[in-house]
N, C-alpha and C. Protein backbone atom coordinates (compact mmCIF):
# COMPACT_ATOMS: atom_id res chain seq x y z
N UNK A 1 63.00 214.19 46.94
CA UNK A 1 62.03 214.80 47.85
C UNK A 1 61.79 216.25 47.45
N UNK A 2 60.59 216.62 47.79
CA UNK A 2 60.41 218.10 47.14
C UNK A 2 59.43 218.50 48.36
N UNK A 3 59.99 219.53 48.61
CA UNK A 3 58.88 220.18 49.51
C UNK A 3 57.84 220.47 49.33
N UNK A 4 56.74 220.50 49.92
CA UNK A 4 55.05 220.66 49.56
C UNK A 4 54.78 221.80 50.66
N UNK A 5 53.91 222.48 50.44
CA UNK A 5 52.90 223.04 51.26
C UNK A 5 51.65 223.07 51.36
N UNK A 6 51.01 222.69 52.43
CA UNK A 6 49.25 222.82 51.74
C UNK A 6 48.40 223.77 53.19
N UNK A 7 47.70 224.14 52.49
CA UNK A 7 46.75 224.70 53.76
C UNK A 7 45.53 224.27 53.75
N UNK A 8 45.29 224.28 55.16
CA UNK A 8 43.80 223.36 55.73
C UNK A 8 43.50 223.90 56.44
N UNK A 9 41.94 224.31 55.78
CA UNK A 9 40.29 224.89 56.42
C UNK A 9 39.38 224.56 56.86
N UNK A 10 38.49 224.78 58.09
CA UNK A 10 37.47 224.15 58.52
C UNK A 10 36.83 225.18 58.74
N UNK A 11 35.02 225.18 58.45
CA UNK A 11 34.40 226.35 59.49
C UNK A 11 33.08 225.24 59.53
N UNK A 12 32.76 223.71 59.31
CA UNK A 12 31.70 223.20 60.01
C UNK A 12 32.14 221.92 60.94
N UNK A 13 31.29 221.77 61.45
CA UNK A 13 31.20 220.46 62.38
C UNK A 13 32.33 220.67 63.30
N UNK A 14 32.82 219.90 63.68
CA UNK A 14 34.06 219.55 64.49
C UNK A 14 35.44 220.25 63.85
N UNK A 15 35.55 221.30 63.80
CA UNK A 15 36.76 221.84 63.11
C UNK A 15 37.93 221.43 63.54
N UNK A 16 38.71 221.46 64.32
CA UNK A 16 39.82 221.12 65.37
C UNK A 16 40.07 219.94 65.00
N UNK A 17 38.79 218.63 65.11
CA UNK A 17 39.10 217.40 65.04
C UNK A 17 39.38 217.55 63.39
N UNK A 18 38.76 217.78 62.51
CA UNK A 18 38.75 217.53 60.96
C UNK A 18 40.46 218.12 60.83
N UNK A 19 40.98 219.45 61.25
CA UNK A 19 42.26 219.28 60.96
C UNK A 19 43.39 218.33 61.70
N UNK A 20 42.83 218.08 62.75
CA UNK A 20 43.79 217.23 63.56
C UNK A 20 43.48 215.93 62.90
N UNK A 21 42.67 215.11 61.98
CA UNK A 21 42.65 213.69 61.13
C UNK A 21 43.73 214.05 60.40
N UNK A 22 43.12 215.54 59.28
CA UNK A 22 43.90 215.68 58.34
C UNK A 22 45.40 215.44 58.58
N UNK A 23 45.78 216.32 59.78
CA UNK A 23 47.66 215.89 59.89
C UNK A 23 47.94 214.80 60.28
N UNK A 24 47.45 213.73 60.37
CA UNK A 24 47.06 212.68 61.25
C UNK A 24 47.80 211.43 59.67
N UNK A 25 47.04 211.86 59.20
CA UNK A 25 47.10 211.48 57.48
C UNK A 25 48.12 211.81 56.66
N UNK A 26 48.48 212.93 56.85
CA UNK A 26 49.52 213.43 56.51
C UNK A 26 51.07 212.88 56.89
N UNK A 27 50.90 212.98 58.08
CA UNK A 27 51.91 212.08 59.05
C UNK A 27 52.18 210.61 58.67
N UNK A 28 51.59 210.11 58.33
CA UNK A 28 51.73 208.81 57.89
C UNK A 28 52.30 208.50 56.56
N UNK A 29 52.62 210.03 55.63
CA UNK A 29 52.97 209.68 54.25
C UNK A 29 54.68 210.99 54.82
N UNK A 30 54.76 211.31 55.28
CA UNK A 30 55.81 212.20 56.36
C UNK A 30 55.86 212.18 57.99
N UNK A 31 56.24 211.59 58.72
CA UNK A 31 56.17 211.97 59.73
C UNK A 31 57.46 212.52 60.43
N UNK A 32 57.95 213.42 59.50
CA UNK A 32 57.94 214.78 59.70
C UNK A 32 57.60 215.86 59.48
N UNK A 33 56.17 215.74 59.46
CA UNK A 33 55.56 217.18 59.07
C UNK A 33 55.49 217.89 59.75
N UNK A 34 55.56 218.99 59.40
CA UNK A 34 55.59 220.45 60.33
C UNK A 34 54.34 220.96 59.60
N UNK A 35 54.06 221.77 61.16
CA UNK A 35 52.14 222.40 61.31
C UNK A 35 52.40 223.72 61.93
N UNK A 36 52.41 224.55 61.15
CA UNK A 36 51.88 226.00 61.86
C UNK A 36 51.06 225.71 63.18
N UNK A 37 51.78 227.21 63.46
CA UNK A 37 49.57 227.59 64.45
C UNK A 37 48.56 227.77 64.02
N UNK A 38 47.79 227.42 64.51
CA UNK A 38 46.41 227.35 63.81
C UNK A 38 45.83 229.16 64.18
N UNK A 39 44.96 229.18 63.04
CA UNK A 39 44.68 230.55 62.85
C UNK A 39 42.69 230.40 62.95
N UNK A 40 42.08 231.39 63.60
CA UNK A 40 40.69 231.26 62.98
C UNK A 40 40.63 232.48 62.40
N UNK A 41 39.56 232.35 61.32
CA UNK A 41 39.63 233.47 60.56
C UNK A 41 38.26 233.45 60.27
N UNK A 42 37.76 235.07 59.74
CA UNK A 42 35.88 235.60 59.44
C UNK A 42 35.97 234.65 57.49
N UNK A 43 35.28 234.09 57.14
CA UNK A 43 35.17 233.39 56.02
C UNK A 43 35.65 234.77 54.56
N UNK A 44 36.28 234.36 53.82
CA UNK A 44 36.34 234.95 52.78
C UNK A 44 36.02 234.18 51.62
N UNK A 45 34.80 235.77 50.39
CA UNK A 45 33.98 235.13 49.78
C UNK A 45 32.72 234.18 50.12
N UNK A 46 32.14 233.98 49.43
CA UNK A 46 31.05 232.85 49.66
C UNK A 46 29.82 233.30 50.13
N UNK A 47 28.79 232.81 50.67
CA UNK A 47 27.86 233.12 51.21
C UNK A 47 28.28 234.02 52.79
N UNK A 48 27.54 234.64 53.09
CA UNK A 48 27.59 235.32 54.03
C UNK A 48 27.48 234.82 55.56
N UNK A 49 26.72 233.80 55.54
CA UNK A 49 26.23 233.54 56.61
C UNK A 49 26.97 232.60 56.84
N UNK A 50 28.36 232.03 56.50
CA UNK A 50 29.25 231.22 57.17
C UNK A 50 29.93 231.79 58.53
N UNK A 51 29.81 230.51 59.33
CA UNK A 51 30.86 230.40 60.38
C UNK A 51 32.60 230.89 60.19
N UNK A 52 32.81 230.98 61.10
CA UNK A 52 34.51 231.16 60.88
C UNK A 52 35.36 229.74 60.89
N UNK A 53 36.50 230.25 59.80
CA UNK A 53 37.43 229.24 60.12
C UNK A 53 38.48 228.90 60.82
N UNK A 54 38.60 227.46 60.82
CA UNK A 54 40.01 227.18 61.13
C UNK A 54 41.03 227.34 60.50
N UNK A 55 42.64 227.54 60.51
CA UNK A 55 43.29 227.57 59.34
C UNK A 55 44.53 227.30 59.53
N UNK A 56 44.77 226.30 58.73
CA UNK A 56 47.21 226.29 59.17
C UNK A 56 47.47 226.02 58.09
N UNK A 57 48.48 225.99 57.92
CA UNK A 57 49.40 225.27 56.72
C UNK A 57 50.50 224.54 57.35
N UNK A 58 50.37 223.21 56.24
CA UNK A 58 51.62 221.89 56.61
C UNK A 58 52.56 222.31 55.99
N UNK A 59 53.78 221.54 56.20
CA UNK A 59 54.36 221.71 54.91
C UNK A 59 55.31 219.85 55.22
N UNK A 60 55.15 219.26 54.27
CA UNK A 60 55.78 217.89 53.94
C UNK A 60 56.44 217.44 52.68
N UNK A 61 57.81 216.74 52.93
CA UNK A 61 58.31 216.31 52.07
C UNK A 61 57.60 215.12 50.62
N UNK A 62 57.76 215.58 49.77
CA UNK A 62 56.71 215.16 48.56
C UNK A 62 57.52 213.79 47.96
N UNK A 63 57.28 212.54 47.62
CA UNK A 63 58.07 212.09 46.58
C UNK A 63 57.30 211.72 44.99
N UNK A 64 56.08 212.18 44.87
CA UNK A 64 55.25 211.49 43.83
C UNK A 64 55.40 212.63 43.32
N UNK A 65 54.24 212.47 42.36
CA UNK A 65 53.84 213.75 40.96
C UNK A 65 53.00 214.62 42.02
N UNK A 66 52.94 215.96 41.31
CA UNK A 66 51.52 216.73 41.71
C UNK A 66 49.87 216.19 41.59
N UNK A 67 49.90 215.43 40.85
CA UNK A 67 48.76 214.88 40.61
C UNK A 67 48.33 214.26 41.79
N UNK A 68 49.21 213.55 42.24
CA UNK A 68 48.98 212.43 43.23
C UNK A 68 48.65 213.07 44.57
N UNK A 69 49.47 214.33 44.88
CA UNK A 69 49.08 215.21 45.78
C UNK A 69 47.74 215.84 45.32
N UNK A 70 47.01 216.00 44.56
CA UNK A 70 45.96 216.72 44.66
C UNK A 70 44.97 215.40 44.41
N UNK A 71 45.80 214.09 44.43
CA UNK A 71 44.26 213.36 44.29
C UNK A 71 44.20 212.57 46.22
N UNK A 72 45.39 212.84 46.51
CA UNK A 72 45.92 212.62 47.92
C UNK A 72 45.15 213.82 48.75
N UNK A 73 45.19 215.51 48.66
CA UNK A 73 44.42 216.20 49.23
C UNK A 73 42.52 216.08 48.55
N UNK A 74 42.47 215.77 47.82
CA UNK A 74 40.71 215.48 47.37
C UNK A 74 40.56 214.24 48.78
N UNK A 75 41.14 213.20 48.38
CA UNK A 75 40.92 211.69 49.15
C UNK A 75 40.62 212.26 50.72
N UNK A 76 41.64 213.08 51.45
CA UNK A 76 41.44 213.87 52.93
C UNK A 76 40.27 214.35 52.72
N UNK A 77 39.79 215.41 51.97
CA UNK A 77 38.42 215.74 52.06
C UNK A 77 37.65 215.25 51.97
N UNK A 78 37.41 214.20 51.13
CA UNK A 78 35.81 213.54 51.17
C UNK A 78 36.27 212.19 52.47
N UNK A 79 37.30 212.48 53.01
CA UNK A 79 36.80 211.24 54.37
C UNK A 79 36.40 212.44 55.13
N UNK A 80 36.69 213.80 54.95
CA UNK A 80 35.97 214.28 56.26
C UNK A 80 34.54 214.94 55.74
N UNK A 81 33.84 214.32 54.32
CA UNK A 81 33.10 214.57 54.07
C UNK A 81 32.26 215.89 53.12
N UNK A 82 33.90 216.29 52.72
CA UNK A 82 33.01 217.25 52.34
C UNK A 82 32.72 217.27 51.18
N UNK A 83 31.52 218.24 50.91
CA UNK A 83 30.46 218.70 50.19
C UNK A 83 30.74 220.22 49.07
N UNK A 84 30.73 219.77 48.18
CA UNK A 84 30.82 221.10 46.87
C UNK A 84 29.70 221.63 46.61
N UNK A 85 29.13 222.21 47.39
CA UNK A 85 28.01 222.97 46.70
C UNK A 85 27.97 224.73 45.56
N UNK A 86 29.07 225.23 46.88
CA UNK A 86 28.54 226.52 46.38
C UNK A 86 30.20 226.99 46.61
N UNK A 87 30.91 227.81 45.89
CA UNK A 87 32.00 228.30 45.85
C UNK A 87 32.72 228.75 46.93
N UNK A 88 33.49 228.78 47.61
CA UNK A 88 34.19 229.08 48.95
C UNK A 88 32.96 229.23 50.04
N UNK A 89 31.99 228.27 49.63
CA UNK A 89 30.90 227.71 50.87
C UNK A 89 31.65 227.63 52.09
N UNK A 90 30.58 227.24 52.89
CA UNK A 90 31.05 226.46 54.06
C UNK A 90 31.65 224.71 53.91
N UNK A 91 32.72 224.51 54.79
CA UNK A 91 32.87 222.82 54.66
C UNK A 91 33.33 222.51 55.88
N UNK A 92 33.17 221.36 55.56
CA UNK A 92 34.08 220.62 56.70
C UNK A 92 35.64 220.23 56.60
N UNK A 93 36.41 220.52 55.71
CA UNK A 93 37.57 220.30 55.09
C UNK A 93 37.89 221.11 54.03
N UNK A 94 39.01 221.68 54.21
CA UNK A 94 39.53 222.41 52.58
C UNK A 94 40.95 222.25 52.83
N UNK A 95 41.46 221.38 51.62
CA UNK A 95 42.83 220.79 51.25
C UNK A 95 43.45 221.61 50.02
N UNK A 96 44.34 222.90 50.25
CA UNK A 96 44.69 223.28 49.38
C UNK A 96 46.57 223.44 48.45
N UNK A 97 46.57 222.95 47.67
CA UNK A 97 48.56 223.10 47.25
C UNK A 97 48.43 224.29 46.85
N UNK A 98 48.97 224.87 47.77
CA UNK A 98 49.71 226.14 47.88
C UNK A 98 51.34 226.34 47.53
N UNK A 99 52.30 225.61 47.82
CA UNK A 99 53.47 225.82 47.32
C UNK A 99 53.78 224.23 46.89
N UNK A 100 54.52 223.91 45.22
CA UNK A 100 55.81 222.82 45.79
C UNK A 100 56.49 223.77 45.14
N UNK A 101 57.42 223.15 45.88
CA UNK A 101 59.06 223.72 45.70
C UNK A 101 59.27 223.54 44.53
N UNK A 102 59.67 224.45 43.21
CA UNK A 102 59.92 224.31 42.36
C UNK A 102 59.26 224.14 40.67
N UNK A 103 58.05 223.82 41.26
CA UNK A 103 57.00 223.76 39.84
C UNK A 103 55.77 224.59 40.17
N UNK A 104 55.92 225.04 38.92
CA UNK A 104 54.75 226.13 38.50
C UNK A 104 53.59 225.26 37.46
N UNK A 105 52.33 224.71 37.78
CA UNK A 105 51.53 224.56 36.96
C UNK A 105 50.22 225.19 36.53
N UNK A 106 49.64 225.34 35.46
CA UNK A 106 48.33 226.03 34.94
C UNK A 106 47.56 225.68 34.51
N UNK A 107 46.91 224.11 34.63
CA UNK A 107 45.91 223.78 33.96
C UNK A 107 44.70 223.70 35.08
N UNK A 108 43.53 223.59 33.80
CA UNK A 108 41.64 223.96 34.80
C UNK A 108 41.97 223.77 36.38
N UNK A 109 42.02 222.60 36.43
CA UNK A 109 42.07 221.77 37.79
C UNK A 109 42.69 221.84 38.32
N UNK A 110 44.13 222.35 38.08
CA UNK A 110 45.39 222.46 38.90
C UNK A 110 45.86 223.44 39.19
N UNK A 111 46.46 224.62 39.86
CA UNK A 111 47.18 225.55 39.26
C UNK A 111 48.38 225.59 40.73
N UNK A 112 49.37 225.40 40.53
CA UNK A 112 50.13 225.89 41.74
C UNK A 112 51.57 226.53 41.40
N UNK A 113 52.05 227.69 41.81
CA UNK A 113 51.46 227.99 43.37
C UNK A 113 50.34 228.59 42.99
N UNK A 114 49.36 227.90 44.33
CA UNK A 114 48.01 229.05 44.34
C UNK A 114 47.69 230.30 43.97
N UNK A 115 46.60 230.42 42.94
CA UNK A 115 46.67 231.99 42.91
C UNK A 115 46.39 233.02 43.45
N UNK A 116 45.63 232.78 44.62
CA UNK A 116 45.20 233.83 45.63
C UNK A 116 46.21 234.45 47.11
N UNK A 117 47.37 233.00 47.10
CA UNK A 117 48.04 233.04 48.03
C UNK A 117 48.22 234.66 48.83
N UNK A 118 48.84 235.87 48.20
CA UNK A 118 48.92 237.14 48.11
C UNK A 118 47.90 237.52 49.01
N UNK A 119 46.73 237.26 48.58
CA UNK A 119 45.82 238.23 48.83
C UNK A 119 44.58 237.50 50.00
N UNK A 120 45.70 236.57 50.89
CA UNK A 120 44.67 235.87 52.31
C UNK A 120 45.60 235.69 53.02
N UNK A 121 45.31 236.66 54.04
CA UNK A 121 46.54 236.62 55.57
C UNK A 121 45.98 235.26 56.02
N UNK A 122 44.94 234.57 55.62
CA UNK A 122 44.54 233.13 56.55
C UNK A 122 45.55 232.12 56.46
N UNK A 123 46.19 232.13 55.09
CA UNK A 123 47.29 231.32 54.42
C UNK A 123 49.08 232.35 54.87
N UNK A 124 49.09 233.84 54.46
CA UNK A 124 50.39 234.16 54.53
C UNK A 124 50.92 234.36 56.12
N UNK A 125 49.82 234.26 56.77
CA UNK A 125 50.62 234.08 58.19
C UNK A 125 50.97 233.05 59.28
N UNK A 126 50.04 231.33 58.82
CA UNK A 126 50.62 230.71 58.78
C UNK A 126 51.56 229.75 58.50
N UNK A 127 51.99 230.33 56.74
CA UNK A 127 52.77 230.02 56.23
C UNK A 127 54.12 230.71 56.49
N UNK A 128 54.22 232.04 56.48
CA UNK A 128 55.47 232.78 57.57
C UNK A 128 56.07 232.02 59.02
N UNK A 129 54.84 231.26 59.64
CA UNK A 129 55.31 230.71 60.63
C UNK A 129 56.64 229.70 60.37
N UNK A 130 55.86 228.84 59.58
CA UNK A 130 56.70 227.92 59.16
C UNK A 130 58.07 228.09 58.15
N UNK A 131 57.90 229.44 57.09
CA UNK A 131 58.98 229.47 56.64
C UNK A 131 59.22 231.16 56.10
N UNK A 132 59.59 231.97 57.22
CA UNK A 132 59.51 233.50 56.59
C UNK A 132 59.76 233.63 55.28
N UNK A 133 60.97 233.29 55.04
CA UNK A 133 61.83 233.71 53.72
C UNK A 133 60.57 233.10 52.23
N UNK A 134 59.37 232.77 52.82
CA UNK A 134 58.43 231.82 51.22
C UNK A 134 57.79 233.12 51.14
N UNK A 135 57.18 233.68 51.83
CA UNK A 135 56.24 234.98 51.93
C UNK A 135 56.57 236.30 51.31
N UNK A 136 56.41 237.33 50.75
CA UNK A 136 56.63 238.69 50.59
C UNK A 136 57.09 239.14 52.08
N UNK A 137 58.34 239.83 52.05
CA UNK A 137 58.34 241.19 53.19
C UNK A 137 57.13 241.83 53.56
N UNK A 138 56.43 242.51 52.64
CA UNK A 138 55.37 243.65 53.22
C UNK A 138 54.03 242.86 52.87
N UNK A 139 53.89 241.77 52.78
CA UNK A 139 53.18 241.14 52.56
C UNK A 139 51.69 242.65 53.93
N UNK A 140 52.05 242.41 54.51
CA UNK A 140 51.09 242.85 55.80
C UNK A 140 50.87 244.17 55.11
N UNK A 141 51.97 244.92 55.43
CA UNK A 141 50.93 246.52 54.33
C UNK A 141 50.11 246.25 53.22
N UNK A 142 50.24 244.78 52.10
CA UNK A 142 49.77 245.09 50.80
C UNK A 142 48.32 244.68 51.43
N UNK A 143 48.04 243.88 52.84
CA UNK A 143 46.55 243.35 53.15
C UNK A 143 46.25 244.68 54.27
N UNK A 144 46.51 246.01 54.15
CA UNK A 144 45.91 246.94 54.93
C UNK A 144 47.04 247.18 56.40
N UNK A 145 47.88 246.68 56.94
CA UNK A 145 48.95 247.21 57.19
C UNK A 145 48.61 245.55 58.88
N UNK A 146 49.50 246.11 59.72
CA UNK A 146 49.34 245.17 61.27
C UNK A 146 48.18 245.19 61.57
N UNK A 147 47.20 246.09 61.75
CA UNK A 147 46.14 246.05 62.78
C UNK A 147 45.14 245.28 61.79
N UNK A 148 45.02 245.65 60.27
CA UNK A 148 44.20 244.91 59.65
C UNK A 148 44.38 243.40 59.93
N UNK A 149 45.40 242.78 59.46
CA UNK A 149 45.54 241.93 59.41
C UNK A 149 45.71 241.39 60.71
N UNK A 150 46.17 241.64 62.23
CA UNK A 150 45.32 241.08 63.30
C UNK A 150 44.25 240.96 63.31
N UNK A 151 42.90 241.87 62.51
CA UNK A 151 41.76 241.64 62.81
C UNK A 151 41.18 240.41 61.95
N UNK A 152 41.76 240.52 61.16
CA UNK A 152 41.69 239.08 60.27
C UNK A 152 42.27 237.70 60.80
N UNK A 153 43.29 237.55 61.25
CA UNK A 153 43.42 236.48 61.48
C UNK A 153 43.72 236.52 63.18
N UNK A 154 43.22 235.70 63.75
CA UNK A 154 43.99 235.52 65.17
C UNK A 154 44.51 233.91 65.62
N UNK A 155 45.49 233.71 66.60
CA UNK A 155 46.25 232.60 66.46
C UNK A 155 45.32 232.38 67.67
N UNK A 156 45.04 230.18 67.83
CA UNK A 156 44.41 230.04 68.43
C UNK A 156 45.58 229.05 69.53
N UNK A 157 45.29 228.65 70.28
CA UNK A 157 45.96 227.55 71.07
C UNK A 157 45.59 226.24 70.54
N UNK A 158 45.63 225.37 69.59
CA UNK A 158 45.69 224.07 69.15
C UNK A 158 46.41 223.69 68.83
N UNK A 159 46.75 222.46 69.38
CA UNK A 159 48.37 221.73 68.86
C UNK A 159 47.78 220.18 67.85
N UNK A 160 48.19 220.76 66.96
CA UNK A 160 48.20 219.29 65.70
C UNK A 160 49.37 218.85 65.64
């Protein structure tokens, strides 16, 4: 077993419901997964005129390849439909591997751990929830100190 982490985004349609399938799904290949709080957050990157998102991170015990997890998080997204148009667009789903425990990969299609992780309180503060010690200490000063990063992310009341 290897630990996984992934984080999941919504800013169209039914947000709430699209992550509550996603763990839904998840649960069925772990059901013991553990779910942050859900976070909404102002869109980073992309077109401007996006909605805000939803945002948590899982984290579930793995037994396959990485592959299988990223053809396992693609498969979640296109049941909730989503659409590639335009680079950190708007969607209805975003399935991302953010941590496994233990492997570092670098090819086109793959790369984990994520490379942006660092630099999106949408991901490092609900990933702190679930496991302080994965995160940087000052993680919060290097994104503009507490108050920034409250204004960026705020925790919502949804239970997945």
């Amino acid at each position: 077993m290897t630990t996984v982490y992934l984080g999941l985004g919504s800013n169209l349609g039914d947000r709430a419901g699209y992550l509550v399938r996603a763990c839904e799904r998840l649960r069925e290949l772990d059901p013991l997964l553990q779910v942050s709080p859900v976070y909404e957050t102002a869109p980073v990157g992309g077109p401007s005129a996006q909605g805000s998102y939803l945002n948590c991170v899982v984290r579930l015990e793995w037994t396959r390849t990485p592959r299988e997890l990223l053809a396992l998080a693609q498969e979640i997204e296109s049941a909730a439909e989503r659409v590639r148009e335009v680079r950190w667009g708007p969607r209805t789903l975003d399935v991302d591997l953010l941590i496994i425990d233990g492997v570092t990969i670098d090819e086109p299609d793959l790369v984990v751990p994520h490379p942006r992780i660092g630099e999106r309180a949408f991901v490092l503060a609900p990933l702190e929830d679930l496991n302080p010690g994965i995160v940087p200490a000052r993680w919060r000063e290097e994104l503009g100190g507490d108050e920034q990063v409250a204004r960026s992310v705020r925790r919502v009341e949804l239970t997945l």
